[in-house]
Protein backbone atom coordinates (compact mmCIF):
# COMPACT_ATOMS: atom_id res chain seq x y z
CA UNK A 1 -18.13 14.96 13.74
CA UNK A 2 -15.72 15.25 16.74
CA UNK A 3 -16.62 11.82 17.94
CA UNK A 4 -15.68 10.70 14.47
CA UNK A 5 -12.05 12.23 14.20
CA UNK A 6 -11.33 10.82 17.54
CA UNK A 7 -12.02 7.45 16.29
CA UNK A 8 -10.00 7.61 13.69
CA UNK A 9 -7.10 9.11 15.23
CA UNK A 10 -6.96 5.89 17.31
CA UNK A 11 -5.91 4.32 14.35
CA UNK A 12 -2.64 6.45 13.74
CA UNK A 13 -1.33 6.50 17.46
CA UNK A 14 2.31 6.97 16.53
CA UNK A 15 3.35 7.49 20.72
CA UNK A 16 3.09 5.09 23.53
CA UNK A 17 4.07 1.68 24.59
CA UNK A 18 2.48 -1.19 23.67
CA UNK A 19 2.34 -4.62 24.90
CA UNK A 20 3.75 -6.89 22.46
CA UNK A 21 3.01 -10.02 23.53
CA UNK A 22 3.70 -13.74 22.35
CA UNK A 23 1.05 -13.49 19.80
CA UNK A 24 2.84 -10.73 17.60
CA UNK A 25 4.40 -12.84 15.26
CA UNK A 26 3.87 -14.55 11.82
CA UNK A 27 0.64 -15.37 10.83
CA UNK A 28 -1.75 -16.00 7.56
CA UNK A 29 -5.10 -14.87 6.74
CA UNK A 30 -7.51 -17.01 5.53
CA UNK A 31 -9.81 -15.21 2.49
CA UNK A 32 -13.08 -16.39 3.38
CA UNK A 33 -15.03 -17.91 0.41
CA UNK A 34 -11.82 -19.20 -0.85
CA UNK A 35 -8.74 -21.37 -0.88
CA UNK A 36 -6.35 -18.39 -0.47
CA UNK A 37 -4.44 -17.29 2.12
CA UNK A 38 -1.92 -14.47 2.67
CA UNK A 39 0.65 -14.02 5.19
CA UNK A 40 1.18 -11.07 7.90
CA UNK A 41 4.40 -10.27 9.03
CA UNK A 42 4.74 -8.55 12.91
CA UNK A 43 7.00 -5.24 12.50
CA UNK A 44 7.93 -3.96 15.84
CA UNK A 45 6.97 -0.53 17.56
CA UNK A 46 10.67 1.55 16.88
CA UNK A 47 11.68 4.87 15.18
CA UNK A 48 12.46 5.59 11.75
CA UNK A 49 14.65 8.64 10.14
CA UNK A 50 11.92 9.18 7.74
CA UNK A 51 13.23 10.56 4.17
CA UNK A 52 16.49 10.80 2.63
CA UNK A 53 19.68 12.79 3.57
CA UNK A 54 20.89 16.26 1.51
CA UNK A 55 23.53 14.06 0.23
CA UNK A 56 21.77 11.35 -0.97
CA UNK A 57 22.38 10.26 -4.77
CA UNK A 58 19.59 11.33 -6.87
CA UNK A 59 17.51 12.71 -3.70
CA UNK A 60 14.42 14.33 -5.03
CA UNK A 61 13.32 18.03 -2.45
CA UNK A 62 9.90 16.02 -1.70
CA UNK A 63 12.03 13.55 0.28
CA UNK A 64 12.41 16.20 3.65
CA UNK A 65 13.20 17.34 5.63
CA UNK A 66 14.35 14.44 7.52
CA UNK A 67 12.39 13.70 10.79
CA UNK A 68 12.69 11.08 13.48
CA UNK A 69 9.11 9.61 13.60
CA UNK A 70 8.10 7.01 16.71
CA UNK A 71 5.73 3.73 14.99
CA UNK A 72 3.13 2.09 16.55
CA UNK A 73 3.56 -1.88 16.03
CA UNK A 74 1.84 -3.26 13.19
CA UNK A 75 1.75 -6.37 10.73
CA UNK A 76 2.51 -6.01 7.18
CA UNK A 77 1.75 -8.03 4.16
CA UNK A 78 4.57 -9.82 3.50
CA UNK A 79 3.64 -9.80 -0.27
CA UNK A 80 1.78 -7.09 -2.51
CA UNK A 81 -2.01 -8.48 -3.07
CA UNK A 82 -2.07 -10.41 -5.70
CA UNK A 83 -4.95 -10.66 -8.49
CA UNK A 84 -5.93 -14.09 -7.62
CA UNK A 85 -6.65 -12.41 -3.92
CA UNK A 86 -8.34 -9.54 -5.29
CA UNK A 87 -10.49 -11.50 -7.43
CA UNK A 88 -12.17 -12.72 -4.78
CA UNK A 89 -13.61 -9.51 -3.85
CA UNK A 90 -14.35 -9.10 -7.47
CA UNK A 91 -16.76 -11.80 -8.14
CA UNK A 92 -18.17 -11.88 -4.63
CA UNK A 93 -22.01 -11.97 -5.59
CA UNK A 94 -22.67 -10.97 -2.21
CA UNK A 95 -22.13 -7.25 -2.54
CA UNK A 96 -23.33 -4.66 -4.98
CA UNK A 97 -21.27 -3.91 -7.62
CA UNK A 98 -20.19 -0.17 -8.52
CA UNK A 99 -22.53 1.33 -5.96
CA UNK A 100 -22.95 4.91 -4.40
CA UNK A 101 -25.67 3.35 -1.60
CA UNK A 102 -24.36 0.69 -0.32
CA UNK A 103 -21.18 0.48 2.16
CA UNK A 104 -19.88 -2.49 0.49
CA UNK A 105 -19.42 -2.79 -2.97
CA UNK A 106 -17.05 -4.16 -5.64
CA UNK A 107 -16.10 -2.59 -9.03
CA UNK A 108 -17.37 -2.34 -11.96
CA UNK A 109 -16.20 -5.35 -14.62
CA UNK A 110 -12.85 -4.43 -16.43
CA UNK A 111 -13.65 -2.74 -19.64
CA UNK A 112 -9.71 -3.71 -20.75
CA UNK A 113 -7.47 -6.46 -20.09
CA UNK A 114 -5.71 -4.33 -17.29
CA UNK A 115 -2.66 -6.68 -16.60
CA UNK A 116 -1.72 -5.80 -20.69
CA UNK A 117 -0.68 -9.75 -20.86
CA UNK A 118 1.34 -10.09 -18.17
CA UNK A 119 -0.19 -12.07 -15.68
CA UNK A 120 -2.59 -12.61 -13.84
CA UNK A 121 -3.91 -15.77 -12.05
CA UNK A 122 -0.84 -17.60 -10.22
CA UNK A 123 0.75 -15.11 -8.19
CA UNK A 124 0.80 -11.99 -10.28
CA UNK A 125 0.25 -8.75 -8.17
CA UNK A 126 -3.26 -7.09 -8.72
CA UNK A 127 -2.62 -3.93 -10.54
CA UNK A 128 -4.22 -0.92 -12.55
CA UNK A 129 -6.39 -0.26 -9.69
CA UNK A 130 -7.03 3.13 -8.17
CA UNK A 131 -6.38 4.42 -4.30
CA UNK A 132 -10.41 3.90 -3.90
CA UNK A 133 -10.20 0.36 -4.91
CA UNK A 134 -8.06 -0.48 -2.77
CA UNK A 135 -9.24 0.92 0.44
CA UNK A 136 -12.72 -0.78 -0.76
CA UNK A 137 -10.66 -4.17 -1.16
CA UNK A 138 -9.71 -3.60 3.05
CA UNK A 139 -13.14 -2.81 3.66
CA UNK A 140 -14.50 -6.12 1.93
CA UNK A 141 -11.55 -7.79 4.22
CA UNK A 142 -12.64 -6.37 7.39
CA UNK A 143 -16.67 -7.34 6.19
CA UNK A 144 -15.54 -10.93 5.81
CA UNK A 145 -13.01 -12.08 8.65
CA UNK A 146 -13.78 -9.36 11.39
CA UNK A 147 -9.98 -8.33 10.98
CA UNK A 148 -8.93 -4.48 10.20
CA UNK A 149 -6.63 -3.89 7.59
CA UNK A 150 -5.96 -0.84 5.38
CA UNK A 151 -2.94 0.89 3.79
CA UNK A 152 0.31 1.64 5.10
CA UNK A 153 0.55 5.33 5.96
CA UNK A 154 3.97 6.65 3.95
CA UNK A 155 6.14 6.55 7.54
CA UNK A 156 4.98 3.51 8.10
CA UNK A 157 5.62 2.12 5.01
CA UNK A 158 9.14 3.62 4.99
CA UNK A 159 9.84 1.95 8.41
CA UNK A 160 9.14 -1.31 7.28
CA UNK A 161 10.77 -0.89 3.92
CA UNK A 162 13.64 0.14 5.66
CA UNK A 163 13.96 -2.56 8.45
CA UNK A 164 16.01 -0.51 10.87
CA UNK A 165 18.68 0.34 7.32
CA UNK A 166 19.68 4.01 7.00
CA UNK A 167 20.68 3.80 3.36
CA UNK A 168 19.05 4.01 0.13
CA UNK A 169 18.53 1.05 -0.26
CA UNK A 170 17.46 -1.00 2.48
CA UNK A 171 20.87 -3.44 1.47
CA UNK A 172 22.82 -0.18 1.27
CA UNK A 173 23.70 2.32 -1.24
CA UNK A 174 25.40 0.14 -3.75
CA UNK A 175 22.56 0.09 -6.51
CA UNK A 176 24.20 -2.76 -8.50
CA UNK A 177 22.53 -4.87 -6.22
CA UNK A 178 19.37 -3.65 -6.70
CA UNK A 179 18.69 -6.67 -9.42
CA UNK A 180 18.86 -9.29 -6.50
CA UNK A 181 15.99 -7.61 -4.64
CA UNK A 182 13.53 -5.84 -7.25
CA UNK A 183 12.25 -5.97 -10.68
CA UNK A 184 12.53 -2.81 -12.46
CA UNK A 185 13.48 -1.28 -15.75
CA UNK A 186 16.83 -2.92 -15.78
CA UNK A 187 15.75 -6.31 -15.37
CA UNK A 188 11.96 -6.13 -15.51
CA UNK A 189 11.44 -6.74 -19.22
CA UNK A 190 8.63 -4.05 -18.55
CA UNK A 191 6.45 -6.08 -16.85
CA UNK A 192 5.70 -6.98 -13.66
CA UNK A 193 6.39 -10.77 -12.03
CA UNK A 194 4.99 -12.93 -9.33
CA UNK A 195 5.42 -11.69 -6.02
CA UNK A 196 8.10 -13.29 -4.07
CA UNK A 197 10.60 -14.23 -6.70
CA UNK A 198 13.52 -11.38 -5.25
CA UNK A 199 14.81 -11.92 -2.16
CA UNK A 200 13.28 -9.91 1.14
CA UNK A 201 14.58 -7.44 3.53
CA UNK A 202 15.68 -7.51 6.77
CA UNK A 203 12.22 -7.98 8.46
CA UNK A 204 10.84 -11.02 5.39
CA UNK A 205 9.46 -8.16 3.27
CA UNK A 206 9.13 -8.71 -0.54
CA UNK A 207 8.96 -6.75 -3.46
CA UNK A 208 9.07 -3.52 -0.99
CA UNK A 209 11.01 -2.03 -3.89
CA UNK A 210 10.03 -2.84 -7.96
CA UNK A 211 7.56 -4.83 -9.29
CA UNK A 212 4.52 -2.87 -8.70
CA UNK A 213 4.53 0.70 -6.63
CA UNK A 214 2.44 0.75 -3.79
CA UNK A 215 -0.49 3.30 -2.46
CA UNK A 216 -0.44 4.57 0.68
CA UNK A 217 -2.97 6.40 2.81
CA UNK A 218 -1.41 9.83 2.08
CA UNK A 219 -2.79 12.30 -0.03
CA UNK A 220 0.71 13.91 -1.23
CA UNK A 221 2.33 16.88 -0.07
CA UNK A 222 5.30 18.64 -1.59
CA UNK A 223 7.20 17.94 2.32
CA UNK A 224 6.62 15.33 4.91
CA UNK A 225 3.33 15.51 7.37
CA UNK A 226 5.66 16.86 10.11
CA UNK A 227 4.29 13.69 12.63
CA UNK A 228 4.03 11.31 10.14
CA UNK A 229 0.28 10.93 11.11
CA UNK A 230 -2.36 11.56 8.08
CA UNK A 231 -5.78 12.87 7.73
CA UNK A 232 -8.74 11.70 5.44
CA UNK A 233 -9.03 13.56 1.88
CA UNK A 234 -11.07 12.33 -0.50
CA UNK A 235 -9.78 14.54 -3.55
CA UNK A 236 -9.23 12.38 -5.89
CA UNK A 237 -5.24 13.64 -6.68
CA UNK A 238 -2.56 13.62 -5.96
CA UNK A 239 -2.12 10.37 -3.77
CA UNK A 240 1.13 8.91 -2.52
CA UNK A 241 2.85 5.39 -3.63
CA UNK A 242 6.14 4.22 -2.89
CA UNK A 243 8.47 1.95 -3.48
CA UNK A 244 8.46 2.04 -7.58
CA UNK A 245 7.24 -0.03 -10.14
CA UNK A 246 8.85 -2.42 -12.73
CA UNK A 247 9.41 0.32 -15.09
CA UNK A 248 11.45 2.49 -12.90
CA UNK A 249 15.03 3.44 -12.90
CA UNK A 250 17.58 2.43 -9.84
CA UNK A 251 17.31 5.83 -8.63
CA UNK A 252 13.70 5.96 -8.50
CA UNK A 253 13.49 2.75 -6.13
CA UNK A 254 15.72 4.84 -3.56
CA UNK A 255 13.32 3.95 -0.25
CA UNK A 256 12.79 7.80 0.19
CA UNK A 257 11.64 8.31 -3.28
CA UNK A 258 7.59 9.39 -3.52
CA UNK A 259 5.44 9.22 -6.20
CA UNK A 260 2.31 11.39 -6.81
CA UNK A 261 -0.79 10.19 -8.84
CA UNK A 262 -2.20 11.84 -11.56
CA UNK A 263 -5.20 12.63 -13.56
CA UNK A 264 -2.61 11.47 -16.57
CA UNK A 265 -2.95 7.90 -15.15
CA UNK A 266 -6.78 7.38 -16.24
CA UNK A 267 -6.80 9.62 -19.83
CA UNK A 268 -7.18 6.65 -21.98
CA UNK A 269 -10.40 5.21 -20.01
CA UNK A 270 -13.48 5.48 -22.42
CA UNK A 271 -15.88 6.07 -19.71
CA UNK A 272 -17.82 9.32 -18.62
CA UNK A 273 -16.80 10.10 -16.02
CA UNK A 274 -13.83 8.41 -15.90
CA UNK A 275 -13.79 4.94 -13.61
CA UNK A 276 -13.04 5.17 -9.78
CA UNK A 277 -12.02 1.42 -9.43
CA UNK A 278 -9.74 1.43 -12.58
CA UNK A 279 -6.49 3.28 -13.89
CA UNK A 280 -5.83 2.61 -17.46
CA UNK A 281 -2.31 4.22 -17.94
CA UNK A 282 -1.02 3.26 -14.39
CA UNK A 283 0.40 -0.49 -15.35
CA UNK A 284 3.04 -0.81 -12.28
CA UNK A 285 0.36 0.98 -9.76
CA UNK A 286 -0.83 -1.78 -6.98
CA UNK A 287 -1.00 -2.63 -3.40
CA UNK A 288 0.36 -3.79 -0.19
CA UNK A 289 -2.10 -3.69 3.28
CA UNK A 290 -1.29 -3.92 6.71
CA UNK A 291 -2.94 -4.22 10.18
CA UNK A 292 -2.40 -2.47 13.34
CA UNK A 293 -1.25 -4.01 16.28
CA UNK A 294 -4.10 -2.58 18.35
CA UNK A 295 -7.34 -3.43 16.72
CA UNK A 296 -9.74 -0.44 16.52
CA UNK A 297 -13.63 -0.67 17.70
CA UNK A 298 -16.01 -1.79 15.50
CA UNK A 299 -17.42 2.33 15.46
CA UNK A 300 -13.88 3.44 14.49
CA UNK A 301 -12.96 0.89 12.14
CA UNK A 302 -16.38 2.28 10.44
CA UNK A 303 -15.56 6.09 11.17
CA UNK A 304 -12.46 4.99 9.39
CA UNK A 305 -13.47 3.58 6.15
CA UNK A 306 -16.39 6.43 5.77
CA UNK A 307 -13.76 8.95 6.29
CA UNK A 308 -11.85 7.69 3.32
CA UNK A 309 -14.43 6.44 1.08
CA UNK A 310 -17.29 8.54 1.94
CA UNK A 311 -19.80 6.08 2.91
């Protein structure tokens, strides 16, 4: 068991220097078995002020205490996964579907038309999809190009989101512009859009903010993990997304703002028990993945994903 938490603590080194050499830059990922691609973007090893000042407009007490936290350097998606991507893994006859046995396995079919009409082949973003699916979607990744990618932990999603901005907003605190860089409920026509159609941040980031809210690895805690490093839970709820959906106000896109799953999410799904791939009352809930700069071992990578998923 020791051996095992070592391994994975590799995988959240937040200290130390690292190398960045002339290969940390742009890239795209081919999806094996397919004509898709998605593309990586390199975000430097550098400090964020994690959460949101005392004076912050509409600051919520889950956003603090404010702590400097160091970032290892990692890629991030430059788009949330969309369902065209994630269908892929869906029909992917190679691997048992819904299983408690095996270590790689796809969901279950969709019992409901989860994307509620609007959108989904064409460069919608994936969405309706639990914390489990998603970490099952990085595991079928790493299966099928040999490449480890999982979900951003909340600092490091914050850093990114942030791109080296202090503000609310990563274009400042002025919401008004908010409607140049997100869809959400003032602009959204509740529903979410293809990914891409805002403009980025700083670091060629899109949709960090609206459209669909992202998971992270975090289970939630009222207050910050005080090193911004994480450890595996596999209680169900609460989990931690960020970033806000298309149905969310201008004050709940604030970068700092957190949002906790919750048992409410799934109370319409007809199943018993109730699925583990599939949220029916979570419309705006998807995904973003990323990939750290230093590539774990084939045991950790494992140690990893058993950690999280239990197999």
């Amino acid at each position: 068991m020791k051996k095992c938490f070592l391994c994975i603590s590799v995988l959240f080194s937040v200290h130390g220097v690292f190398a960045q050499t002339g290969n940390f830059q742009s890239y795209e990922q081919a999806i094996p078995g397919s004509g898709f691609r998605f593309k990586m973007v390199p975000v430097k090893e550098g400090d964020v002020l994690m959460g949101s000042a005392p004076a912050e407009k509409g600051r919520n007490a889950d956003e603090g205490p404010q702590q400097k936290i160091h970032i290892a350097p990692f890629w991030m998606a430059a788009y949330e996964v969309t369902r065209d991507e994630l269908d892929v893994f869906l029909k992917d006859e190679n691997t048992s579907q819904n299983s408690d046995v095996d270590a790689i396995t796809r969901p279950s079919p969709q019992y409901i038309d989860f994307s509620w009409g609007m959108g989904k082949e064409g460069g919608y973003p994936a969405n309706s999809m639990s914390q489990y699916a998603a970490l099952m979607y990085c595991r079928w990744l790493y299966q099928k190009t040999g490449v480890f990618y999982r979900l951003p932990t909340e600092a490091e999603w914050e850093y990114a989101c942030r791109a080296g901005s202090s503000t609310a907003y990563f274009f400042g605190n002025d919401s008004a512009q908010l409607g140049s860089y997100a869809w959400y409920a003032a602009n959204s026509d509740d529903a979410f859009h293809k990914v891409g159609e805002k403009q980025p941040n700083a670091w060629g980031l899109f949709d960090m903010l609206g459209n669909v809210m992202e998971w992270t690895l975090d289970h939630y805690t009222e207050h910050y993990p005080a090193s911004g490093k994480v450890a595996a839970n596999r209680t169900r709820y609460p989990k931690t997304l960020r970033g806000g959906g298309f149905s969310e106000t201008a004050r709940e896109l604030r970068i700092a703002g957190r949002i906790q799953s919750d048992p409410s999410w799934n109370q319409r799904d007809p199943q018993i028990p109730k699925s583990r791939w599939w949220i029916t009352d979570a419309r705006s809930v998807g995904f973003r993945i990323m990939r750290p700069f230093k590539q774990p071992s084939k045991e950790a990578a494992d140690a990893f994903f058993s950690a999280y998923l239990g197999q």
